[in-house]
C-alpha atoms as a PDB file:
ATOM      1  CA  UNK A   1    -103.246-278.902 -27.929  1.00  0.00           C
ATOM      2  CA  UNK A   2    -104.278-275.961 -25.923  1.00  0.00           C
ATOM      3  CA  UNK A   3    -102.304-272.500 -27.723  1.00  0.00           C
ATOM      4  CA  UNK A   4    -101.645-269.773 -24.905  1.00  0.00           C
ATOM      5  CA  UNK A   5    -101.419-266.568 -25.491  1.00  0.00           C
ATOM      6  CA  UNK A   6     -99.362-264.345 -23.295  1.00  0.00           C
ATOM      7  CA  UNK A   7    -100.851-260.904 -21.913  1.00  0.00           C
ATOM      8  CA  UNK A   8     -98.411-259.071 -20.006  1.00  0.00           C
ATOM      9  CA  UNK A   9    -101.057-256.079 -19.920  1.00  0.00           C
ATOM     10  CA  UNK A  10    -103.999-256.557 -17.814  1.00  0.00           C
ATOM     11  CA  UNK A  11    -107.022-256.129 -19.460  1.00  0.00           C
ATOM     12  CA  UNK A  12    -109.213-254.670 -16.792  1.00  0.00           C
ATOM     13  CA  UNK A  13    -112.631-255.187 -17.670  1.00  0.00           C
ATOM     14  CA  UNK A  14    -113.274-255.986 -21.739  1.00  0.00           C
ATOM     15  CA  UNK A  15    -115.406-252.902 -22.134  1.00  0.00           C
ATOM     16  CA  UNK A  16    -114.291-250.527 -18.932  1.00  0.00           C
ATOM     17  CA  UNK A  17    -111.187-249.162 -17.468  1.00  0.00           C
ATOM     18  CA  UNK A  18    -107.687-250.287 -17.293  1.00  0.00           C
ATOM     19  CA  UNK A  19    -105.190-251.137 -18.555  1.00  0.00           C
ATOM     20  CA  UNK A  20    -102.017-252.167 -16.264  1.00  0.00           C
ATOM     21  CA  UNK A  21     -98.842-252.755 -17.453  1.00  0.00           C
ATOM     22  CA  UNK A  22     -98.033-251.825 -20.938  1.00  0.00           C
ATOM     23  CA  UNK A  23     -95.330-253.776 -23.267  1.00  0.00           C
ATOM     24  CA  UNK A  24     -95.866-252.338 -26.936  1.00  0.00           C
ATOM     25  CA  UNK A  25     -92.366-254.144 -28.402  1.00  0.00           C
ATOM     26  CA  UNK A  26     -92.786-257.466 -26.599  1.00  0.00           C
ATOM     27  CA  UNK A  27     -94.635-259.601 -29.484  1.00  0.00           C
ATOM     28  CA  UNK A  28     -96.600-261.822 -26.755  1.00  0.00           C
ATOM     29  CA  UNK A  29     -98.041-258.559 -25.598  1.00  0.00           C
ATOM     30  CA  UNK A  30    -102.071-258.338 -26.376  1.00  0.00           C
ATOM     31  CA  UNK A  31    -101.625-254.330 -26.992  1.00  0.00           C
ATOM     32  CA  UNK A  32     -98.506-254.812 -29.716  1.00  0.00           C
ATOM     33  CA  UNK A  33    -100.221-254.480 -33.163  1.00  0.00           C
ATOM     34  CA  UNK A  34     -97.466-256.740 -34.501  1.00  0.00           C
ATOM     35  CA  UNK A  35     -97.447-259.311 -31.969  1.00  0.00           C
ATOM     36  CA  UNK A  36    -100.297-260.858 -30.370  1.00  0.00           C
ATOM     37  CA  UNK A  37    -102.211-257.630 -30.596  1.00  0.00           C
ATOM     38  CA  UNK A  38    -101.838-258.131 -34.281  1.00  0.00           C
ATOM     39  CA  UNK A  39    -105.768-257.343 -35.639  1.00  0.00           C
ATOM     40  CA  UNK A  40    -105.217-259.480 -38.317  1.00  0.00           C
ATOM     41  CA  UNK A  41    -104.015-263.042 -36.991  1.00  0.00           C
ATOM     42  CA  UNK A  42    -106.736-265.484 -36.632  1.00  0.00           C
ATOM     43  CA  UNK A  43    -106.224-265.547 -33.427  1.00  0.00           C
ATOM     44  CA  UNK A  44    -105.817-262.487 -31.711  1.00  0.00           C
ATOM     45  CA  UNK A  45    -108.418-260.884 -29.128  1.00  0.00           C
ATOM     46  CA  UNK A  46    -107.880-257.345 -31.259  1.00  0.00           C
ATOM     47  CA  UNK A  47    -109.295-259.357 -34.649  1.00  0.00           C
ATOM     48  CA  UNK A  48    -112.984-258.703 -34.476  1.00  0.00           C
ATOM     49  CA  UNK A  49    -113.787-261.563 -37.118  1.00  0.00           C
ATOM     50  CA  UNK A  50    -111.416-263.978 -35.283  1.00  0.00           C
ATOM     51  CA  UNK A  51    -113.109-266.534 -32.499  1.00  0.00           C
ATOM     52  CA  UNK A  52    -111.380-264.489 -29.571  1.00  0.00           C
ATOM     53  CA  UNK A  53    -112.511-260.993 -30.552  1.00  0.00           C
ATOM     54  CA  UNK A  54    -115.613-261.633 -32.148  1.00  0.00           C
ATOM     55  CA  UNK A  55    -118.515-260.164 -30.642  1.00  0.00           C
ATOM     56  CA  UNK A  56    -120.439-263.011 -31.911  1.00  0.00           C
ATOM     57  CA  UNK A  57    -118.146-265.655 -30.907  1.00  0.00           C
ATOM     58  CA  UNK A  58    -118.843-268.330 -27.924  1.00  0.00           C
ATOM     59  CA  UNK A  59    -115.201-267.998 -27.146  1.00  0.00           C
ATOM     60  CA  UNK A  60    -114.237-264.534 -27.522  1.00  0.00           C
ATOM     61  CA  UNK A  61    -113.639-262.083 -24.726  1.00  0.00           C
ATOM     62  CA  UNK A  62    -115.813-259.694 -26.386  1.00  0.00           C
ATOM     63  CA  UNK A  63    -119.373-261.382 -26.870  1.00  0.00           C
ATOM     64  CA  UNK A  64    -120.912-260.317 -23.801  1.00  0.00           C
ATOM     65  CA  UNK A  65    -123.030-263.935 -23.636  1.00  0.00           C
ATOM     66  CA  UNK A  66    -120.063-265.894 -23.573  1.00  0.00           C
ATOM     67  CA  UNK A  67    -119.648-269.106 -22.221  1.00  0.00           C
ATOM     68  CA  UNK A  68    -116.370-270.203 -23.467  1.00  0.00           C
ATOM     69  CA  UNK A  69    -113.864-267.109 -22.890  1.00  0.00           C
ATOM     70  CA  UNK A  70    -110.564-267.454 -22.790  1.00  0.00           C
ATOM     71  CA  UNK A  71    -108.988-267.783 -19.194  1.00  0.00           C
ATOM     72  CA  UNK A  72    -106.586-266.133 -17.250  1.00  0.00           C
ATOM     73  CA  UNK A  73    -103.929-267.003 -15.432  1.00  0.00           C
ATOM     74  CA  UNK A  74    -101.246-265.251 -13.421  1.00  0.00           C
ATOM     75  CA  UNK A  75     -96.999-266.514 -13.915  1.00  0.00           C
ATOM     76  CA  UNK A  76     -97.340-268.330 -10.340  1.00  0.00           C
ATOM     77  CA  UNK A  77    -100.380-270.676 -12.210  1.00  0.00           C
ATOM     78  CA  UNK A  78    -102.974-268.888 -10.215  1.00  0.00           C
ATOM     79  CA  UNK A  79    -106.277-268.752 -11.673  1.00  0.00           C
ATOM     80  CA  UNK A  80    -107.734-265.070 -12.241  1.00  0.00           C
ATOM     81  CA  UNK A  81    -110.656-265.612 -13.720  1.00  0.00           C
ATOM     82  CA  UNK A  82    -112.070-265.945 -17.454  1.00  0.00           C
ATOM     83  CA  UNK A  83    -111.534-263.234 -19.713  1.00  0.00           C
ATOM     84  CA  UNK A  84    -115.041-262.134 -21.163  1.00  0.00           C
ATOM     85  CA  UNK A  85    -117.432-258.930 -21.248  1.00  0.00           C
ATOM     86  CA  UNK A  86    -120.256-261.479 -19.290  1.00  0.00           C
ATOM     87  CA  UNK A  87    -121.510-259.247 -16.523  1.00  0.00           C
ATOM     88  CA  UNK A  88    -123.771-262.331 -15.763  1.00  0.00           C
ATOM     89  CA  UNK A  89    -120.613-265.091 -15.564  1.00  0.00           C
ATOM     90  CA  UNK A  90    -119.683-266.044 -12.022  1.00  0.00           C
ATOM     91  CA  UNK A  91    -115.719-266.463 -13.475  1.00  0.00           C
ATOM     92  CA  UNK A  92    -116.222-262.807 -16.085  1.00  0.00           C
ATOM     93  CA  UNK A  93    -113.629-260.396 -15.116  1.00  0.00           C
ATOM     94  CA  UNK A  94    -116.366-257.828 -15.996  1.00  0.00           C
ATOM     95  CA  UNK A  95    -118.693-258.950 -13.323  1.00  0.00           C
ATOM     96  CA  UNK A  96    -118.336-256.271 -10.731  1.00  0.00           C
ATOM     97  CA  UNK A  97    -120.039-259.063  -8.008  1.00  0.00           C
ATOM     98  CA  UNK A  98    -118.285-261.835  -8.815  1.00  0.00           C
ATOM     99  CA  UNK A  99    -114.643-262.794  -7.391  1.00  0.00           C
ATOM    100  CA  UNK A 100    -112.341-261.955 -10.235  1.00  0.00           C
ATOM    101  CA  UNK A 101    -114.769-258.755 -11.695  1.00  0.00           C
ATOM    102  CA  UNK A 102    -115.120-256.788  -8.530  1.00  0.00           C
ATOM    103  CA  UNK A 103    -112.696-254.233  -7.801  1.00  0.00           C
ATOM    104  CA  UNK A 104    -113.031-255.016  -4.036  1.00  0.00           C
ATOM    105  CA  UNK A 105    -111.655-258.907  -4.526  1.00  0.00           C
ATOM    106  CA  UNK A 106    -108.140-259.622  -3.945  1.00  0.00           C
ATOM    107  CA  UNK A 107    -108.201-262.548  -6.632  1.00  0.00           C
ATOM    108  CA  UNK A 108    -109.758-259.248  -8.752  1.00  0.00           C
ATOM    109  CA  UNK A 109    -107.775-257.839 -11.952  1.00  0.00           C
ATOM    110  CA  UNK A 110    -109.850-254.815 -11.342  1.00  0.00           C
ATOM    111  CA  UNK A 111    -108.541-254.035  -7.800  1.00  0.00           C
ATOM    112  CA  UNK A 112    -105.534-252.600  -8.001  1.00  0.00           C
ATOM    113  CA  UNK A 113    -103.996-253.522  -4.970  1.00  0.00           C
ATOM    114  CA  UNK A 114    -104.600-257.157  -5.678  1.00  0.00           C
ATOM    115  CA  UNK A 115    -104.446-259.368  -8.546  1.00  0.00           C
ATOM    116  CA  UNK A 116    -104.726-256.003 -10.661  1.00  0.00           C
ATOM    117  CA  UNK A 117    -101.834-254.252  -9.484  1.00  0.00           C
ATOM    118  CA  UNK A 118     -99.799-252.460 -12.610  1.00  0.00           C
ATOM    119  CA  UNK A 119     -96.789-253.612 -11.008  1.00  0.00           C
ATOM    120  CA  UNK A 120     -97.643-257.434 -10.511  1.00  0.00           C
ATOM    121  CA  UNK A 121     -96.713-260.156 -12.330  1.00  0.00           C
ATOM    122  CA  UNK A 122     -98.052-260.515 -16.124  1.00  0.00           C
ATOM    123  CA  UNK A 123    -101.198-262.659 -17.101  1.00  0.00           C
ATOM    124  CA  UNK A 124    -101.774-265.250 -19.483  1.00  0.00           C
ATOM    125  CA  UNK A 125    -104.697-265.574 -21.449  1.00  0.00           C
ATOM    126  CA  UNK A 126    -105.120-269.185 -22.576  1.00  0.00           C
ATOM    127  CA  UNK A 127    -108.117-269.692 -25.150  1.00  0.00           C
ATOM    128  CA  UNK A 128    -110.524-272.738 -24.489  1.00  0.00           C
ATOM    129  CA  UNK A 129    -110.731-275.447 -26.707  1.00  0.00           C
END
């Protein structure tokens, strides 16, 4: 069974810029350090030894030759790309070419007046299994 994991800030590009909305007291929130932002659950993106923030890890955003990152998904069920520091990944949110990593691309969390607008709709990261 696939766990999700709810992001209702958008992480705009793993190692760049951005961050778009913030929600420090909701504990689904990736940037509440005693939610889902927690650095010490197993799986959290903020636990550096954990499979999703690992920098070693085929399935963690943060391993910038990743293959497996997590995905991400807007509330509507729209697809918004995978979330991974893989400049090289067609899908990487942190490939500035590509369709969800350029900042020029509506289906882009790094444009801000598409799919990365601060005032859109929260994303949801859902790890692959």
């Amino acid at each position: 069974m696939k766990q999700a994991l709810f992001a209702a800030v958008a992480v705009i590009g793993i190692s760049g810029t951005a961050t778009a909305q913030n929600c420090p007291y909701d504990s689904r929130c990736i940037n509440n350090p005693y939610g889902a932002g927690n650095p010490y659950n197993p799986d959290s993106l903020n636990n550096p030894y954990g499979r999703y923030g690992s920098p070693y890890s085929n399935e963690s955003a943060k391993n910038p030759y990743a293959t497996n990152a997590p995905k991400l998904y807007d509330q509507d069920g729209n697809y918004r790309g995978r979330l991974s520091a893989n400049p090289y990944d067609p899908d990487s949110t942190s490939n500035p070419y590509g369709r969800y990593g350029s900042p020029y691309s509506s289906d882009s969390i790094n444009n801000p007046y598409g799919a990365g607008n601060p005032y859109g709709r929260p994303l949801t990261v859902v790890p692959q299994n």
